[in-house]
N, C-alpha and C. Protein backbone atom coordinates (compact mmCIF):
# COMPACT_ATOMS: atom_id res chain seq x y z
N UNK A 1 10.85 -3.23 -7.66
CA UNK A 1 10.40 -4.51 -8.16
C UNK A 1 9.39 -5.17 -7.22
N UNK A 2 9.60 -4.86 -6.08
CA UNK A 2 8.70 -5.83 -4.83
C UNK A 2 7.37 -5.24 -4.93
N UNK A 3 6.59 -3.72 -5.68
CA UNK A 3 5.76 -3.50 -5.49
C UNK A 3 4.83 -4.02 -6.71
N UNK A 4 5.61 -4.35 -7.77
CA UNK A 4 5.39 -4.66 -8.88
C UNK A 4 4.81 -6.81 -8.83
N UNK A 5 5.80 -7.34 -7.59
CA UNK A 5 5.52 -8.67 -7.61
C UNK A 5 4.28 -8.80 -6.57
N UNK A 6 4.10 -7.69 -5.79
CA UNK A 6 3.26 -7.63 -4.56
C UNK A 6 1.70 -7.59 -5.56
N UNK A 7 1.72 -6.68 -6.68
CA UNK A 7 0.08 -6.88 -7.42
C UNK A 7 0.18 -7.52 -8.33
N UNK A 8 1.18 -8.82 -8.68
CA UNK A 8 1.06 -10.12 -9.19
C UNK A 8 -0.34 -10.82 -8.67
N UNK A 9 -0.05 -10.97 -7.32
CA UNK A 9 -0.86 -11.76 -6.09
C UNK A 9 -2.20 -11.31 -6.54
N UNK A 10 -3.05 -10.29 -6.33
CA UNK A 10 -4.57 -10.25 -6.58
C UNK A 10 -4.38 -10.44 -8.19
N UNK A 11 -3.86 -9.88 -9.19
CA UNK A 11 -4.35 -10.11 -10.74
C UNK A 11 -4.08 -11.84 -10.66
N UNK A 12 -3.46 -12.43 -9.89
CA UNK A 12 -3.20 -13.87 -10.48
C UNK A 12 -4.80 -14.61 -9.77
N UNK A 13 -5.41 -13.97 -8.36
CA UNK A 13 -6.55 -13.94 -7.84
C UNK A 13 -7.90 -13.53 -8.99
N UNK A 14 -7.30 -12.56 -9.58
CA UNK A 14 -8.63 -12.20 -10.66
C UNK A 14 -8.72 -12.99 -11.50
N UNK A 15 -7.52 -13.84 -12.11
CA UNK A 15 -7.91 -14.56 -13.43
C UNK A 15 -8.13 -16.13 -13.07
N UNK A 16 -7.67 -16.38 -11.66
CA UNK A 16 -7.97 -18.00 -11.15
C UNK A 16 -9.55 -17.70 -10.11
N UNK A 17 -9.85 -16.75 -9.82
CA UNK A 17 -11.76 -16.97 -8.96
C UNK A 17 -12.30 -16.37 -9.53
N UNK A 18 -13.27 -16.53 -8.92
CA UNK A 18 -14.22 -14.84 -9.09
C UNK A 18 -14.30 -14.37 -7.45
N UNK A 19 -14.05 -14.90 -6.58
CA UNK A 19 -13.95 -14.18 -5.39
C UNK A 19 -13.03 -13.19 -5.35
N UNK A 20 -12.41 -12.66 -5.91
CA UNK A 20 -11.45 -11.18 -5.96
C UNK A 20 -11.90 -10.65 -7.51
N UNK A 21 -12.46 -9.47 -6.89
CA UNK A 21 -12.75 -8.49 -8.49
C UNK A 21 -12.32 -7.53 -8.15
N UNK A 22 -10.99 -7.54 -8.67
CA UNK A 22 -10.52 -5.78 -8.99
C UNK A 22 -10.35 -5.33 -10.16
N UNK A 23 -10.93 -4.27 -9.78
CA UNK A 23 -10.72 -3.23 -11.45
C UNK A 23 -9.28 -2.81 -11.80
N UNK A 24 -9.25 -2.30 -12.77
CA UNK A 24 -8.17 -1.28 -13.47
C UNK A 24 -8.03 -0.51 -12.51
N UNK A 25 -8.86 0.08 -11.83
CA UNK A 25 -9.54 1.43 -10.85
C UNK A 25 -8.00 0.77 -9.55
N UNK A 26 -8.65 -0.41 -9.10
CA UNK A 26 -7.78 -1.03 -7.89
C UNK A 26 -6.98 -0.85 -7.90
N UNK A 27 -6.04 -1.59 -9.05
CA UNK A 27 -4.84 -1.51 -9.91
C UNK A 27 -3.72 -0.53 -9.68
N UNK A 28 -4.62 0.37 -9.94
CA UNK A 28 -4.04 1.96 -10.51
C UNK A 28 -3.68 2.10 -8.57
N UNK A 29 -5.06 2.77 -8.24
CA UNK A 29 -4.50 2.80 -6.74
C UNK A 29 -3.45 2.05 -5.87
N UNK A 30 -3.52 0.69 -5.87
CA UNK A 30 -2.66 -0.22 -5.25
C UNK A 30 -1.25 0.34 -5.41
N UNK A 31 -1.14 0.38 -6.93
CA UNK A 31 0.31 0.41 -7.51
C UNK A 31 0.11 2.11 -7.44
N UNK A 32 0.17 2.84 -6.44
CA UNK A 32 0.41 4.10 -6.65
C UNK A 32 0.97 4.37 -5.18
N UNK A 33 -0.42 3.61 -4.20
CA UNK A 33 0.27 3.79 -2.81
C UNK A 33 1.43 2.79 -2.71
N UNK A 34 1.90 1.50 -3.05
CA UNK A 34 2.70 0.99 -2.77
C UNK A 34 4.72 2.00 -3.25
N UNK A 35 4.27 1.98 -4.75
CA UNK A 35 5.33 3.21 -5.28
C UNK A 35 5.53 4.01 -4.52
N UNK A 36 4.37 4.75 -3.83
CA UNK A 36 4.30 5.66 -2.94
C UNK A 36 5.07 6.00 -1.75
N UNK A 37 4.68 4.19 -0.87
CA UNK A 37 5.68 4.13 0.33
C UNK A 37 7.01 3.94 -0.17
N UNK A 38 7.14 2.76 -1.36
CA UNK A 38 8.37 3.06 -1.49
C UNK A 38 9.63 3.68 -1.71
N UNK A 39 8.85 5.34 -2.69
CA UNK A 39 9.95 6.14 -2.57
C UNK A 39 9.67 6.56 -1.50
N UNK A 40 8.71 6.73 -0.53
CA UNK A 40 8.92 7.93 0.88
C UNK A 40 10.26 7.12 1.72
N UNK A 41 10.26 5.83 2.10
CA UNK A 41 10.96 4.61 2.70
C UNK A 41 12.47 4.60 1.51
N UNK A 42 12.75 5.20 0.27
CA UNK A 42 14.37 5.31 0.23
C UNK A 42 14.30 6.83 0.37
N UNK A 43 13.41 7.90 0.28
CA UNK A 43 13.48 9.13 0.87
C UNK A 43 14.22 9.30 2.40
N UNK A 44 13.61 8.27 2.90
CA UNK A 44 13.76 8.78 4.37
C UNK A 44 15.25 7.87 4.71
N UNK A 45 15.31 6.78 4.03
CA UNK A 45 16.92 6.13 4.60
C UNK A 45 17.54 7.39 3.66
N UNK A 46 17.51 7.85 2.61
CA UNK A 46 18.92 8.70 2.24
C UNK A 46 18.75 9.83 2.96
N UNK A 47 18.03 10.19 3.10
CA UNK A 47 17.89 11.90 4.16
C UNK A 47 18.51 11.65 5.91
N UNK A 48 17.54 10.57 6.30
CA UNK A 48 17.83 10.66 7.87
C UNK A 48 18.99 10.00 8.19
N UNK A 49 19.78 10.76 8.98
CA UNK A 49 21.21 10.03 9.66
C UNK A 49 21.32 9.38 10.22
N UNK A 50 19.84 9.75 11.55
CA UNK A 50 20.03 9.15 12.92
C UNK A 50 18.89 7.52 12.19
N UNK A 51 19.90 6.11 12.87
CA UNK A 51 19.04 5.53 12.68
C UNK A 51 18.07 4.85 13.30
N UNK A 52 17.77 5.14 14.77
CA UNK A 52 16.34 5.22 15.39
C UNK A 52 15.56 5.57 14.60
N UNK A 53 15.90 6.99 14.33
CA UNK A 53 14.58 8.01 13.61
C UNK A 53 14.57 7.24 12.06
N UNK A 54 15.57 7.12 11.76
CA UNK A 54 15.25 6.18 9.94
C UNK A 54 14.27 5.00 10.76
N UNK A 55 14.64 4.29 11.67
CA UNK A 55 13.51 2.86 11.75
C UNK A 55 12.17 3.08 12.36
N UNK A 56 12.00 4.33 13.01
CA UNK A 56 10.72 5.01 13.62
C UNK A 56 9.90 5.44 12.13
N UNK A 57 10.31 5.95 11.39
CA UNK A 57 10.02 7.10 10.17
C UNK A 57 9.47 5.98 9.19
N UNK A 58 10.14 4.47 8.96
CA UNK A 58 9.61 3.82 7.96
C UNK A 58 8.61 2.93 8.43
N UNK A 59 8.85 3.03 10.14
CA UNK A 59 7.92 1.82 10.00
C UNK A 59 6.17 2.83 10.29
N UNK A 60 6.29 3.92 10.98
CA UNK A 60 5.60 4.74 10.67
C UNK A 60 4.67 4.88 9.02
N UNK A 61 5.38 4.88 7.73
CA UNK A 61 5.11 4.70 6.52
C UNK A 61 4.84 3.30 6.21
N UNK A 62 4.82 2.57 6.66
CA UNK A 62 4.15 1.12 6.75
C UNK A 62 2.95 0.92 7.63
N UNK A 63 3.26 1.69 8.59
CA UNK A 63 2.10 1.39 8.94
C UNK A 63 0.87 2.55 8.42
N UNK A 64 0.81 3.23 7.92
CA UNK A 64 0.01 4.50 7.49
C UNK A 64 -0.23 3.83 5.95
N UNK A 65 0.62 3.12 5.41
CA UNK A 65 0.60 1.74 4.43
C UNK A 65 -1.05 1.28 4.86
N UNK A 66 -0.31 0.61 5.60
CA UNK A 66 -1.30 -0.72 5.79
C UNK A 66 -2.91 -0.19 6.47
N UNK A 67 -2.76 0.65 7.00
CA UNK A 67 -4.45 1.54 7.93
C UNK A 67 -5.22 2.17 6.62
N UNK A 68 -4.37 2.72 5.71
CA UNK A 68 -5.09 3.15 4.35
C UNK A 68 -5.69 2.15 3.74
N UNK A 69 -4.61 1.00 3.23
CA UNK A 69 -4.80 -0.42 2.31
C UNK A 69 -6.18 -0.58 3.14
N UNK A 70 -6.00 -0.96 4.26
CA UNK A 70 -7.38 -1.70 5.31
C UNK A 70 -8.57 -0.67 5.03
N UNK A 71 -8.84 0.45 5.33
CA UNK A 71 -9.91 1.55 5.22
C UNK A 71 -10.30 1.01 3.92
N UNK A 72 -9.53 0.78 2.96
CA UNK A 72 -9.96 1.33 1.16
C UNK A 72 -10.49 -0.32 1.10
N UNK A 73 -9.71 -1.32 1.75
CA UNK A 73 -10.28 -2.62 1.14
C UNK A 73 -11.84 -2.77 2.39
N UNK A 74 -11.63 -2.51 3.36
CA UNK A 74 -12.73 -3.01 4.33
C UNK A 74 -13.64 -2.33 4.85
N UNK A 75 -13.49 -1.01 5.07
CA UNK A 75 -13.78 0.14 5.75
C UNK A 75 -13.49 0.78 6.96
N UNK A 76 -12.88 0.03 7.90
CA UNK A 76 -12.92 -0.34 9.25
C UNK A 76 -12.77 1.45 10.41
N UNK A 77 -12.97 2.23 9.73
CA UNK A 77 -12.99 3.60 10.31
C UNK A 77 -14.45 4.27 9.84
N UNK A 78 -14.57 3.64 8.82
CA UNK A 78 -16.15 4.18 8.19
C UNK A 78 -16.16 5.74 7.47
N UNK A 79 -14.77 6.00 7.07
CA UNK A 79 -14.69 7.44 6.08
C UNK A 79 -15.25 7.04 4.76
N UNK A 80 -15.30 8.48 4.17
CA UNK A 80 -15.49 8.24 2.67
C UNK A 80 -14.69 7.69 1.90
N UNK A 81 -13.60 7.34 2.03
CA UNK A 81 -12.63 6.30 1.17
C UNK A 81 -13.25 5.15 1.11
N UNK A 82 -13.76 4.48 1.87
CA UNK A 82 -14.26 3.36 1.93
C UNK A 82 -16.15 3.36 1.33
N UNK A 83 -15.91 4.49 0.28
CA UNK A 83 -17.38 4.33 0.35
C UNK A 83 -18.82 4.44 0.97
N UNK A 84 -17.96 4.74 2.74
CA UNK A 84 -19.21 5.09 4.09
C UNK A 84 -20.04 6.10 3.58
């Protein structure tokens, strides 16, 4: 549900500015990596025992989250994801 209320936030941005234009295109992506982390993050609490390694492992997937999200929205590494 949280990934679902998380791209509330920009579509409620698309239909109140015009300073946020995302496509269908966005959309699709956003809601694919977020789904994404979230099954890897109940993958990894039902698999891993030890729970160091469960809180190393997700926050790891949050952060590999958030360096992608940043590349794809800003560029800040300058790969081809970002259009470079």
């Amino acid at each position: 549900m949280a990934p679902a209320l998380l791209l509330c936030i920009p579509l409620v941005g698309n239909v109140m500015s015009s300073e946020v234009n995302w496509s269908g295109y966005d959309f699709l992506i956003a809601a694919v990596m977020l789904w994404g982390t979230v099954g890897l993050i109940h993958l990894i609490v039902s698999r891993v025992t030890k729970p160091i390694l469960r809180i190393m492992l997700c926050c790891l997937a949050l952060v590999a989250l958030a360096l992608i999200w940043t590349e794809l929205a800003v560029g800040i590494f300058g790969t081809t994801l970002a259009g470079s």
